[in-house]
Every structure is written in structure tokens, then in C-alpha cells.
Protein backbone atom coordinates (compact mmCIF):
# COMPACT_ATOMS: atom_id res chain seq x y z
CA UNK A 1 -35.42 -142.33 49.28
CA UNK A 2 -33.35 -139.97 47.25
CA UNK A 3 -33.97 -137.29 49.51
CA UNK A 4 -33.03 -138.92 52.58
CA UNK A 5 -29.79 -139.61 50.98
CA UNK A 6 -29.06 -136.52 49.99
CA UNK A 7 -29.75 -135.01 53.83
CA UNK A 8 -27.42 -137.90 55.42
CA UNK A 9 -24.73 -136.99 52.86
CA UNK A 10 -25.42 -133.52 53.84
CA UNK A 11 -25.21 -133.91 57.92
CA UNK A 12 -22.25 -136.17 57.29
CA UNK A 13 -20.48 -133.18 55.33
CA UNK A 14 -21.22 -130.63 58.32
CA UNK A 15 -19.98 -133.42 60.95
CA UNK A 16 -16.57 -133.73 59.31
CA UNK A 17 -16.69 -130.33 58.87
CA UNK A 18 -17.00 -129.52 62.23
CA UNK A 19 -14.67 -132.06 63.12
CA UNK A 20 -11.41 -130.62 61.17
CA UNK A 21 -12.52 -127.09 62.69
CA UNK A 22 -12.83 -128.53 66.09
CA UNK A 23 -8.80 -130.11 65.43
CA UNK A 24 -7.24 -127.17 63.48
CA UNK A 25 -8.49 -124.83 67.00
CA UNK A 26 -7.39 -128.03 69.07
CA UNK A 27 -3.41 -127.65 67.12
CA UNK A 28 -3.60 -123.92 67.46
CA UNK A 29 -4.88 -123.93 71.14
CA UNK A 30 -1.53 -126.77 71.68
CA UNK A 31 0.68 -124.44 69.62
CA UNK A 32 3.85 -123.69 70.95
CA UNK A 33 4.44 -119.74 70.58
CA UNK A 34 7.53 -119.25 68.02
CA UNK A 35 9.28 -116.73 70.66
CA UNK A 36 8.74 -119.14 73.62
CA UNK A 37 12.11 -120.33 73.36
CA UNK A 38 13.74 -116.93 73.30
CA UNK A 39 11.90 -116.49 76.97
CA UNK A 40 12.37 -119.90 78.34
CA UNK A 41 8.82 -121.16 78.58
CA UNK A 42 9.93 -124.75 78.18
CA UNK A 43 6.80 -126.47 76.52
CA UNK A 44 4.69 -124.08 75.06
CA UNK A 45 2.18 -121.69 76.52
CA UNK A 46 -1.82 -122.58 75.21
CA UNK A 47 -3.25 -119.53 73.99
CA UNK A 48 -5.79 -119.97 77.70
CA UNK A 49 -2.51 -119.03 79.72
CA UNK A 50 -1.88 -116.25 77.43
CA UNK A 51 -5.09 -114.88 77.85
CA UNK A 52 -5.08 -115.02 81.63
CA UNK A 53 -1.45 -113.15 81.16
CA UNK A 54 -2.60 -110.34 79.08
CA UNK A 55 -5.78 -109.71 81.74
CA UNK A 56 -2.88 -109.91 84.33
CA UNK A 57 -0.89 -107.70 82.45
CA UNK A 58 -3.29 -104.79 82.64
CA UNK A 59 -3.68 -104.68 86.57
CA UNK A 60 -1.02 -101.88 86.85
CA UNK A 61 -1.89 -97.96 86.53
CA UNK A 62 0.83 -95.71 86.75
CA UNK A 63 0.41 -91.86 86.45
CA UNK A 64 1.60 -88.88 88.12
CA UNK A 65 0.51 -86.56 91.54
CA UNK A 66 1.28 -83.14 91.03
CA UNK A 67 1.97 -81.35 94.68
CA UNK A 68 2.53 -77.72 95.69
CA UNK A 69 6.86 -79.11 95.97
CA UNK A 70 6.73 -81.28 92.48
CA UNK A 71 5.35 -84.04 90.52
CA UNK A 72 5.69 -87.29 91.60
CA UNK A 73 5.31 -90.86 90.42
CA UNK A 74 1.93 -92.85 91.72
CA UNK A 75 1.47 -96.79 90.56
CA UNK A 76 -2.07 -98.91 91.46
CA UNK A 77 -1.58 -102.41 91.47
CA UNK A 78 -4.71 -104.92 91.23
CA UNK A 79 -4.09 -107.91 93.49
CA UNK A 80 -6.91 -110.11 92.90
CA UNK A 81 -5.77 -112.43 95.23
CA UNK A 82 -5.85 -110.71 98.12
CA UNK A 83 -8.58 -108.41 96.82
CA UNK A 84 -6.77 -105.53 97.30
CA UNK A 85 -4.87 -102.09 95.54
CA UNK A 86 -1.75 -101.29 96.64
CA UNK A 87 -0.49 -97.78 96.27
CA UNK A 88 2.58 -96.54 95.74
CA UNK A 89 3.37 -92.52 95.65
CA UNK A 90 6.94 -91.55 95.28
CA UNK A 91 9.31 -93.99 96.25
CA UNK A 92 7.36 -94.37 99.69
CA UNK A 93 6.27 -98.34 100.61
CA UNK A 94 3.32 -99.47 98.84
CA UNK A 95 0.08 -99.04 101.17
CA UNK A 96 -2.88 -101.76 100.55
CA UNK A 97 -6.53 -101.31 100.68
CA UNK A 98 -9.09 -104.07 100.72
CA UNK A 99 -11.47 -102.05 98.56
CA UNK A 100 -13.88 -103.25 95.80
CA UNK A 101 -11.76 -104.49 92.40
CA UNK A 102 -12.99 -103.01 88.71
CA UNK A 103 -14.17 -106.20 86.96
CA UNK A 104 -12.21 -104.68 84.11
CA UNK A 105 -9.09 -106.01 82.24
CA UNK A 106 -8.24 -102.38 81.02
CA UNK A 107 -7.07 -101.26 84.89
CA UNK A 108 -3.43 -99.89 83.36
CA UNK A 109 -5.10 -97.61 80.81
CA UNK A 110 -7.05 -95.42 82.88
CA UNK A 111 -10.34 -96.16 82.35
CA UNK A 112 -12.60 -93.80 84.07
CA UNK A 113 -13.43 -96.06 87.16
CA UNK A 114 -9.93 -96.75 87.33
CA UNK A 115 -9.03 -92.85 87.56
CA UNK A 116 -11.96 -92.54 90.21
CA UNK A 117 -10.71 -95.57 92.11
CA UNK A 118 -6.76 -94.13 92.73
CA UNK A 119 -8.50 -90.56 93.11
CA UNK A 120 -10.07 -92.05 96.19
CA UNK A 121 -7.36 -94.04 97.15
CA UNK A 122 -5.02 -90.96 96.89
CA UNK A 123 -7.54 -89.08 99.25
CA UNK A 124 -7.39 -91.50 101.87
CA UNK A 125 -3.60 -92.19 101.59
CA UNK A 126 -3.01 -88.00 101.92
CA UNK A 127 -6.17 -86.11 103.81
CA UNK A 128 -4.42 -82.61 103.62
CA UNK A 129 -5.03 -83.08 100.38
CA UNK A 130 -7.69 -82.15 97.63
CA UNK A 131 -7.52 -84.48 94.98
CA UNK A 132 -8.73 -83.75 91.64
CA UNK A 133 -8.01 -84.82 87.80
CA UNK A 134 -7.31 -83.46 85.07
CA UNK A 135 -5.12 -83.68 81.70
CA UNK A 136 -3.95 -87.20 82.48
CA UNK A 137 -2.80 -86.36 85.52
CA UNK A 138 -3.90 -85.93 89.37
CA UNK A 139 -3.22 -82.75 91.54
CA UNK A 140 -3.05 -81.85 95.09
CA UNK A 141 -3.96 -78.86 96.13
CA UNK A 142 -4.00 -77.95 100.18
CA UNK A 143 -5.32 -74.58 102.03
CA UNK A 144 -3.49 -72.36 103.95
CA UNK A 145 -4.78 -69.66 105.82
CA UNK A 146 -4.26 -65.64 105.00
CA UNK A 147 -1.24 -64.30 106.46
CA UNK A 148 -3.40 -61.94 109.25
CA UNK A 149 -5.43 -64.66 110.45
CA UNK A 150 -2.00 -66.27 110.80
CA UNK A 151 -0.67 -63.60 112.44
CA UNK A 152 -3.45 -63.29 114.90
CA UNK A 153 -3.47 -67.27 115.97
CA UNK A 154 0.22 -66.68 116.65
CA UNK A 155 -0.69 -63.25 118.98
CA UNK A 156 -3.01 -65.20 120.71
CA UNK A 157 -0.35 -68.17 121.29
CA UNK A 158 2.05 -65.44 122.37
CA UNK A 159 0.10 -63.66 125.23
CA UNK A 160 -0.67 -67.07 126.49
CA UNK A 161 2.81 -67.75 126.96
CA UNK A 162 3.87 -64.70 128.59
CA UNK A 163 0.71 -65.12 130.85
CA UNK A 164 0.84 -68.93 131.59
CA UNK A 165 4.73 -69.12 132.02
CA UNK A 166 7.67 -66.77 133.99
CA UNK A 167 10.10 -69.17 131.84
CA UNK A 168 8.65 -70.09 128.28
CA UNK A 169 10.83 -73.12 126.90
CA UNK A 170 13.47 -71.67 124.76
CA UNK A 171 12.76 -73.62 121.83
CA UNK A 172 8.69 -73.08 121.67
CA UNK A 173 9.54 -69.19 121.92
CA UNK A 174 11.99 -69.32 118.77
CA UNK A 175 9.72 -71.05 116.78
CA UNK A 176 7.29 -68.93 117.80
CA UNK A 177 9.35 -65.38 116.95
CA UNK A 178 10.24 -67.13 113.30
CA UNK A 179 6.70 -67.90 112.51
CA UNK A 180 5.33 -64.25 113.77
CA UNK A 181 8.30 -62.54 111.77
CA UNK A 182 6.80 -65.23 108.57
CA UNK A 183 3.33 -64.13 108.83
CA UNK A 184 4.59 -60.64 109.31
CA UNK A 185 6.94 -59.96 106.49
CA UNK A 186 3.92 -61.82 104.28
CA UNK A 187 1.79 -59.10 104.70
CA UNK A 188 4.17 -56.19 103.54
CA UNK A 189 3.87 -55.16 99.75
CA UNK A 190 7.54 -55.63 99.80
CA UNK A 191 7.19 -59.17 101.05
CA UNK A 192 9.57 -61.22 98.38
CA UNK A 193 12.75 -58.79 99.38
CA UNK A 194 11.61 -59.01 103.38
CA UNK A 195 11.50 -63.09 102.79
CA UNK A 196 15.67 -63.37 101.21
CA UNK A 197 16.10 -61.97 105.22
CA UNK A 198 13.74 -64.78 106.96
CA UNK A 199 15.34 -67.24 104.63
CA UNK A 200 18.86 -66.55 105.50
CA UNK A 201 17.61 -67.29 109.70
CA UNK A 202 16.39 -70.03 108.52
CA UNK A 203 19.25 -71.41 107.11
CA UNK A 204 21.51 -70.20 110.04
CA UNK A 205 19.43 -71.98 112.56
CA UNK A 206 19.80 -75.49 114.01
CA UNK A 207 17.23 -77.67 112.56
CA UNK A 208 15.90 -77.74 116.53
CA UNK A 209 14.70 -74.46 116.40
CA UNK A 210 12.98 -74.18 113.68
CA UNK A 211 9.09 -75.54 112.86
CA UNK A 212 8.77 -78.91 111.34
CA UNK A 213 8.00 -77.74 107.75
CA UNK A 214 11.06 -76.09 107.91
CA UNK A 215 13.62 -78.56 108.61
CA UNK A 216 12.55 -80.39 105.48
CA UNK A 217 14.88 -79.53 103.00
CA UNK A 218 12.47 -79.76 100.02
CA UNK A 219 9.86 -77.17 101.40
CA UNK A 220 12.70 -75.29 102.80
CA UNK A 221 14.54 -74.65 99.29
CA UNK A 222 10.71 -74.31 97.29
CA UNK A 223 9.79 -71.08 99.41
CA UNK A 224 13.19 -69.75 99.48
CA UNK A 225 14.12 -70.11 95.98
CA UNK A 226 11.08 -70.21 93.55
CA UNK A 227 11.13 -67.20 91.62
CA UNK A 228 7.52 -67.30 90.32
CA UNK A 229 5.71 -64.64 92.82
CA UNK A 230 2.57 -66.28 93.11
CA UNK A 231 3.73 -70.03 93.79
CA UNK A 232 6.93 -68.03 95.98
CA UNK A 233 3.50 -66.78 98.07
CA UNK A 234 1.17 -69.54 98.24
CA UNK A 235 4.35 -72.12 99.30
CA UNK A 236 4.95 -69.43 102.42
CA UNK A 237 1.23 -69.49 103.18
CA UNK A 238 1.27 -73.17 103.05
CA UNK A 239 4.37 -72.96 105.38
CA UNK A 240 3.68 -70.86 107.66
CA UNK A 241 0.22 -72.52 108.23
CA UNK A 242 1.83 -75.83 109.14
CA UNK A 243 3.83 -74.01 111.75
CA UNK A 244 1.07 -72.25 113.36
CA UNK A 245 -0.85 -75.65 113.56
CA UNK A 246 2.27 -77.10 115.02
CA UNK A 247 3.21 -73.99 117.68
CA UNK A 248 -0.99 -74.53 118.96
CA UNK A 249 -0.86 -78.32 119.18
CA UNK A 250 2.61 -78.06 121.45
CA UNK A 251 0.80 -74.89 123.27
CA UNK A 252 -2.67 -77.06 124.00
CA UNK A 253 -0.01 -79.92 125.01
CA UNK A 254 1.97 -77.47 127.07
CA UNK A 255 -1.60 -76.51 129.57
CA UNK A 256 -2.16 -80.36 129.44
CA UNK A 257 0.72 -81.83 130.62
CA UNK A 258 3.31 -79.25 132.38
CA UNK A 259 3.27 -77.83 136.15
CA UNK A 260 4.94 -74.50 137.38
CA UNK A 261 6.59 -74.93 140.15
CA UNK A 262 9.90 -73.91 142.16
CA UNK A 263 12.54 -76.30 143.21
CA UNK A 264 14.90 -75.26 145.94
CA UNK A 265 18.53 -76.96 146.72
CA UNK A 266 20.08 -77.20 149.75
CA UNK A 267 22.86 -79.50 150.59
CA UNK A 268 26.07 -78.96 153.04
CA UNK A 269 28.17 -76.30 152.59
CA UNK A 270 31.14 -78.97 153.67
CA UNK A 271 30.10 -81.09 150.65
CA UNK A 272 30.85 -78.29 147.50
CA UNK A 273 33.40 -76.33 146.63
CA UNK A 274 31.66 -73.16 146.44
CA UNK A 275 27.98 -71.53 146.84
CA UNK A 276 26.82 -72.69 143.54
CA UNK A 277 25.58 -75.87 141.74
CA UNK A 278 24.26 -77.02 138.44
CA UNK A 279 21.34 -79.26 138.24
CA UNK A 280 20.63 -81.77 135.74
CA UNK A 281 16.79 -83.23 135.15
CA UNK A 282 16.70 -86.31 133.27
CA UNK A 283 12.55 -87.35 132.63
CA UNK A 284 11.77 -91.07 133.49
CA UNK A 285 11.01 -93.95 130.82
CA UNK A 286 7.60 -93.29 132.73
CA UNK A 287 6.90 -89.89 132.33
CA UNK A 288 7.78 -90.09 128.55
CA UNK A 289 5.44 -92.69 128.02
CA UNK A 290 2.92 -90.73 129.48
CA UNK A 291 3.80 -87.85 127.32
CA UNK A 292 3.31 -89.72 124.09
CA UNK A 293 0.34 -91.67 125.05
CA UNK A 294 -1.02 -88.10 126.37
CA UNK A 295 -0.68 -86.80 123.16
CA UNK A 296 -1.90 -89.27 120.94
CA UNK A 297 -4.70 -89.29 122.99
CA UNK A 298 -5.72 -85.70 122.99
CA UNK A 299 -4.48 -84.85 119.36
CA UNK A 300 -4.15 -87.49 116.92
CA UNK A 301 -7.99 -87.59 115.62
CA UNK A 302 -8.18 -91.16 116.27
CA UNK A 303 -10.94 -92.46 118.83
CA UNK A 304 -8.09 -95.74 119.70
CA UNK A 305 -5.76 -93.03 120.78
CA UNK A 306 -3.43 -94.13 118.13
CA UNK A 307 -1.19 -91.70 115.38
CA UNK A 308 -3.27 -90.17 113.22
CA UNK A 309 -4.05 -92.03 109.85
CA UNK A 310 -2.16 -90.49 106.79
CA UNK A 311 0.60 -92.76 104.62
CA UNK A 312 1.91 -89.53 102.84
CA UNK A 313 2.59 -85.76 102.82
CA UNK A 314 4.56 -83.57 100.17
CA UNK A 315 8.38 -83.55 101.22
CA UNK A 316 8.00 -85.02 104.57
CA UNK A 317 8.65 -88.96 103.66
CA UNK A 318 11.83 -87.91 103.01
CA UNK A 319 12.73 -87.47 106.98
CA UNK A 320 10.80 -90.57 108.47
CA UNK A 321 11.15 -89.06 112.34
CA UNK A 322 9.97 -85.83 111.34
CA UNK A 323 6.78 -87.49 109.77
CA UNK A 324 6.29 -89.18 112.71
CA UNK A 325 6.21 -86.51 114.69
CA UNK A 326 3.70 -84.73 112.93
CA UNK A 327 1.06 -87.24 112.61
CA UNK A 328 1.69 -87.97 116.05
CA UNK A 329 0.19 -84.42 116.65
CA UNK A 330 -1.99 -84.69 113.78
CA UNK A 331 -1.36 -81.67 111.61
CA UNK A 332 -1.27 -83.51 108.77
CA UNK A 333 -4.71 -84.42 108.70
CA UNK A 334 -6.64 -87.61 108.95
CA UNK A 335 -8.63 -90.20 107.22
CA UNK A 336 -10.42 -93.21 109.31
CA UNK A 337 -9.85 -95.57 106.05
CA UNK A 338 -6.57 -94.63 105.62
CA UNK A 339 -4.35 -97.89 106.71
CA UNK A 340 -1.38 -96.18 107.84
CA UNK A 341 -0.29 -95.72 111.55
CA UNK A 342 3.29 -95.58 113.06
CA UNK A 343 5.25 -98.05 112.23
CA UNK A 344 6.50 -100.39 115.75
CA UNK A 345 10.48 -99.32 114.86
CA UNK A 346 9.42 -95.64 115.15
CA UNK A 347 12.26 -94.14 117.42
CA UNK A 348 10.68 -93.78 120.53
CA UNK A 349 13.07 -91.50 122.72
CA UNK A 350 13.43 -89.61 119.84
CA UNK A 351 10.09 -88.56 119.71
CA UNK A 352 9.97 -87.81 122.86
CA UNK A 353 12.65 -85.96 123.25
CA UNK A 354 11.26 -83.55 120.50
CA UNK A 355 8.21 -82.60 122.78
CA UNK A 356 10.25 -82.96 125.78
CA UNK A 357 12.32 -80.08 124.57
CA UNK A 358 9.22 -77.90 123.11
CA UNK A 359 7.89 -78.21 126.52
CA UNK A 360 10.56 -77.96 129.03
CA UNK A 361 11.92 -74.45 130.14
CA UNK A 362 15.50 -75.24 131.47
CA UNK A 363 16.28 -79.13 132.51
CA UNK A 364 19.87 -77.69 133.45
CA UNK A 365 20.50 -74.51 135.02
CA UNK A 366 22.69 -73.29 137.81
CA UNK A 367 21.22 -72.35 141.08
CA UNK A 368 22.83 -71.19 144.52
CA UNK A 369 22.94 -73.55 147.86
CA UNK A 370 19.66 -72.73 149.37
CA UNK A 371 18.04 -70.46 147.10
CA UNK A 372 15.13 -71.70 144.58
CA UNK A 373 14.44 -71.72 140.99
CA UNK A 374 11.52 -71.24 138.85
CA UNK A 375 10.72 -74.27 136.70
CA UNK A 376 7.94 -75.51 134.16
CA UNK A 377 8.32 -79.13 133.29
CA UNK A 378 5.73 -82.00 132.46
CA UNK A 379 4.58 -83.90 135.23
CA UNK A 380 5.75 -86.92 135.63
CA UNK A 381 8.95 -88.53 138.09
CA UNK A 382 12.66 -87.06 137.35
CA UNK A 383 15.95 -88.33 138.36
CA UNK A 384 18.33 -85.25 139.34
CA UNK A 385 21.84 -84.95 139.60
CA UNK A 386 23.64 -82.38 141.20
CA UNK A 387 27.16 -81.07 140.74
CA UNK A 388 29.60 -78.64 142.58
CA UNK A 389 30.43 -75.65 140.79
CA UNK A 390 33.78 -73.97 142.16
CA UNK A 391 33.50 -70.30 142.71
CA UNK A 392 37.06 -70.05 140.80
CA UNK A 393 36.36 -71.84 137.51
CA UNK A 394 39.30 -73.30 135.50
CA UNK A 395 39.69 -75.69 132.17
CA UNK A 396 41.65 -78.13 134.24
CA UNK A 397 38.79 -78.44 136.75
CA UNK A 398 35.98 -80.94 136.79
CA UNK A 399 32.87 -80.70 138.20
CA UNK A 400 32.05 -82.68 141.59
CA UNK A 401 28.93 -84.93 141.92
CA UNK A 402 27.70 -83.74 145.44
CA UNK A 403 24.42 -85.86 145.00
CA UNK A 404 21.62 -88.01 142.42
CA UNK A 405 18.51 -89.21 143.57
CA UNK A 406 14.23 -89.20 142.07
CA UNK A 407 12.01 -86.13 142.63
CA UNK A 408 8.27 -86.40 141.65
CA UNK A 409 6.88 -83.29 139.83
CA UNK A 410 2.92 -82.43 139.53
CA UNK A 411 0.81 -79.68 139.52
CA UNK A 412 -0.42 -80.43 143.19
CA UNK A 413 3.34 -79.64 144.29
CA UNK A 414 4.49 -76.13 143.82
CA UNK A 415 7.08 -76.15 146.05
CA UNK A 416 10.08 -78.64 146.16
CA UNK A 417 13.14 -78.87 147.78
CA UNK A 418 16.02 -80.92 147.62
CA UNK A 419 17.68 -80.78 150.90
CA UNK A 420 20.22 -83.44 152.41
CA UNK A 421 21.55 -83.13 156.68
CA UNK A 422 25.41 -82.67 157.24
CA UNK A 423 27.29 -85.47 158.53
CA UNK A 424 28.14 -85.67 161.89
């Protein structure tokens, strides 16, 4: 009897026990936080919120990319919600991938899935890329070709000008001679005195006539003015690779899309003032269209016939139309998981009046009545306009529209004329 006492007086000491242990966590769980007030959480947070704020807390990684220009910032974001990581590099918009989430709560300090995660990420977002890390940080590295096989892709894109076209467009042909003089001065032992010369072209030339890597300013100033030899070297490699890939996607574009031809104009003498007349070509909505969808087609990488996928590249963010234009011809490279196409607002007769340009010979020249001139344009339907050119030219005088009208241009018509009857 004794004994049973003493084991109900025991159980009934462990029950209350348990009891005031069970209330004191109940108080503390109910606690308000002392520095609530100073943050305006009204009530009081319980210690389960906190928790689920600290795990929060940790779903943002933020390191560094180090590029051939410059380091930039990158941040990873965790958005369990949506089961996704968006990815910010530089200040560019933040791209989202619906990948697999870490089931961690460490995300923000780097853990090693973590850095394995954003290393992928960062190869998707930027295929021109190798990604690697090391010492806290991630680096890109990209490949550029030597200068003489350089120098021998441009030979090869030079002779089949010359032998493809009487009247190369002017623009293609400059950026042509810049990037042969590039991958010529690169091979000379003197090279870094021979590149202050190319430099100061450069900088004297309208941003039209030079190759794409070259009208952004950042890559621009890095090969121009970086006084350590070897990065000075690699940076013009790296340069004058972009151009080449550039000058042979516009050349492979060029066979695609343009005729030869010769256009002849012959109108009344009654109706001009002299012999001569300038012509004007404007391309249709139509044929641009064409142009771009051409290209997308036959040089984006993508089997929808859409821009190629790539969300960054070194520099180039900086200029959104000149990124556009270059994964539009896919020289920046391209990654099928990469979420990142051209964005609807992309200025669309800007872009193709970029290739328009590259690919067109002369849409304005002067010609004599009845004589013909040599053309190379893209196929596609023109509207011309055609003006009177006095034989005695003056600053007080105007030229006179004599006529306007359509013209249809293709391969399967060499020969065109533009004729119009006197009046009776």
C-alpha cells in the first residue's frame, strides 16, 4: 500500500511537472519580442513566425562574376512559391528558372549546392561563357580564335565579295578592312604600338561602320586602354573574333537573301530638267519582315526560328538594340534552357535597318535618263522615287519629283527598267 503511494505521488510530481514546462514554453512561444515595437509588428511575433522568417531570410545568394571587361554583381533569389530562382547579373532584369529548389535554409551562404546551382544557372543565362569557381567568386572565361586563323576567315570573306558582287555594300566592306587591319596588326611583334593606330580609326568612325563589339563603349575603351600586355591581347582576340563571326553571319545572309541585278531609267526628256536623276529605294514593311524572319530562321540556333536564347553578354546590356541584334544573328551563343528571347518592344525598323544597310550596295545613287545601273539589294518589293537633277546645280535649287511608284526585285529578274511614255 505504501508503495503504491509513493508511485502516485511520484507520477503526480512528473504531471505537474510537465505541466509548468508545457506553460512556461506556451508564455515564451506568446512572447512579444522586446524590439517589436521599434519595427511596428503590432501584437507580437510567436517565435513559429520567426522561424519561418529566418528560413526566408536565407533564400538570397549574392556574389560576384568576374568577365574579361570587369567584375560584376550576381544575386539568386529562392522563390518557393513559384518554385523558381531568379537571377540577376549586373543591373540587367532578373531572369527566372523553374529549376529544382535546395531543401536547404543556408541558400545565402553559399553552400556547395548552392554555388553549383547559380554556376549552372549562370551557364544557361550566358552560353559564350565558361563558368567556373573559385576563391568565393565565379569567372567567365570565353575563346577567341588566333589572330591567323582570323585573318584567313576574313580572306576567305573577302574574295567572296569581290567575286559574288561588282558593288559590295559600303558598310560590310569597312567593317571588313577594320577587322583584316585587327587581325593583321595582331600578328606583328610590334602589335601594342600598331593597335594606338587601329584605335584612333576606331574612334574616328561613325558607330555604323564599325563591328558590333566595337560600338560598345566598354569593350571599346578595355582593348584600347588596358596597359597589361597580355589582357591588352587576349581582349583584341576576343574582339576581333566577335567581328569575324559577325562579318560571316551578314556574308551567309548576304548569298541568302540579295539578287544582282541592273535597273535602267527612262522617263521623258520633257519631264526633267537635265539628263540626270537620282533614285531613291525605300524596302517595303514586307520585305523587312522577310529579312528578319529569314534570319532568325537560318541563324539564330533555335529550331522555332526565334532569337537565339542568351539573357546576358559582357558590355553589351548596356546598348539594348545592339544586343538585339546580335542574338538575332546568334553570335553570342545559345542555350535551349536559357529563358530569354527578344523582348515584343524590341525596335523593329531598327533592326532592320541595321542588316538592310550591311546588305544593300547603294539605295540612292544618280543615274542618267536611259542608261542602267548595277545594283545588289535583298529581294523583296521596293517603292522608288525619282527626282530631276539639273545639269546646272545651285543652293537655291530644289530637286523635282519626276515620278514614285513599286518595283519588285528577285533573283529571277536581272534586268529592270523603269520606263514611263511622253504625253501627247
Amino acid at each position: 500500500m505504501k508503495q503504491s503511494y509513493l508511485l502516485y505521488k511520484n507520477s503526480l510530481y512528473i504531471s505537474v511537472s510537465t505541466i509548468c514546462l508545457l506553460s512556461l514554453l506556451a508564455s515564451c512561444f506568446l512572447k512579444e519580442r522586446p524590439d517589436s515595437s521599434s519595427r511596428g509588428e503590432g501584437s507580437g511575433i510567436p517565435l513559429l513566425n520567426e522561424a519561418r522568417n529566418l528560413f526566408q531570410a536565407c533564400q538570397v545568394y549574392q556574389s560576384v562574376l568576374r568577365t574579361p571587361l570587369s567584375e560584376v554583381p550576381i544575386r539568386a533569389r529562392l522563390n518557393r512559391e513559384t518554385q523558381s530562382v531568379e537571377l540577376e547579373i549586373a543591373d540587367s532584369k532578373p531572369v527566372s528558372f523553374n529549376v529544382p529548389l535546395p531543401p536547404t535554409d543556408q541558400f545565402c551562404k553559399g553552400e556547395e549546392s548552392t554555388v553549383s546551382l547559380v554556376m549552372d544557372l549562370l551557364g544557361k543565362s550566358i552560353p559564350a561563357c565558361r563558368i567556373y569557381f573559385e576563391d568565393d567568386k565565379f569567372f567567365c572565361t570565353m575563346q577567341a580564335d588566333p589572330a591567323l586563323a582570323s585573318a584567313k576567315k576574313i580572306h576567305a570573306l573577302k574574295s567572296a565579295m569581290l567575286k559574288k558582287s561588282q558593288r559590295p555594300a559600303y558598310l560590310f566592306s569597312r567593317r571588313l578592312a577594320l577587322a583584316e587591319n585587327l587581325a593583321s596588326l595582331l600578328r606583328k611583334p610590334d602589335w601594342q604600338n600598331r593597335l594606338d593606330s587601329f584605335c584612333a580609326v576606331v574612334q574616328s568612325s561613325l558607330p555604323e561602320e564599325l563591328p558590333l563589339i566595337f560600338t560598345v563603349e566598354a569593350w571599346r575603351k578595355k582593348v584600347c586602354t588596358t596597359e597589361d600586355e597580355d589582357q591588352s591581347l587576349s581582349l583584341a582576340l576576343l574582339a576581333l573574333s566577335k567581328a569575324v563571326e559577325e562579318l560571316t553571319v551578314l556574308a551567309e545572309l548576304r548569298d541568302e537573301v540579295t539578287a544582282n541585278g541592273i535597273l535602267s531609267v527612262r522617263l521623258p526628256r520633257a519631264a526633267l530638267e537635265g539628263t540626270r536623276m537620282t533614285v531613291h529605294l525605300e524596302a517595303s514593311p514586307e520585305t523587312k519582315s522577310l529579312l528578319l524572319t529569314e534570319l532568325k530562321h537560318t541563324f539564330s540556333g533555335t529550331a522555332d526560328g526565334t532569337a537565339s536564347h542568351v539573357c546576358w553578354f559582357p558590355g553589351m546590356k548596356a546598348n539594348e538594340l545592339i544586343f538585339e541584334i546580335a542574338r538575332l544573328m546568334g553570335i553570342l551563343g545559345h542555350h535551349d534552357e536559357a529563358p530569354c528571347q527578344a523582348p515584343e518592344e524590341t525596335a523593329y525598323e531598327e533592326l532592320a535597318s541595321y542588316f538592310l544597310a550591311n546588305l544593300t550596295a547603294e539605295t540612292r545613287f544618280t543615274v542618267t535618263n536611259g542608261l542602267a545601273k548595277i545594283l545588289t539589294l535583298p529581294q523583296g518589293q521596293y517603292e522608288y522615287s525619282i527626282y530631276s537633277v539639273p545639269d546646272e546645280i545651285s543652293a537655291e535649287m530644289d530637286s523635282k519629283l519626276v515620278d514614285k511608284g513599286a518595283l519588285s526585285w528577285t533573283k529571277q529578274r536581272r534586268f529592270l527598267t523603269i520606263a514611263k511614255s511622253p504625253t501627247p
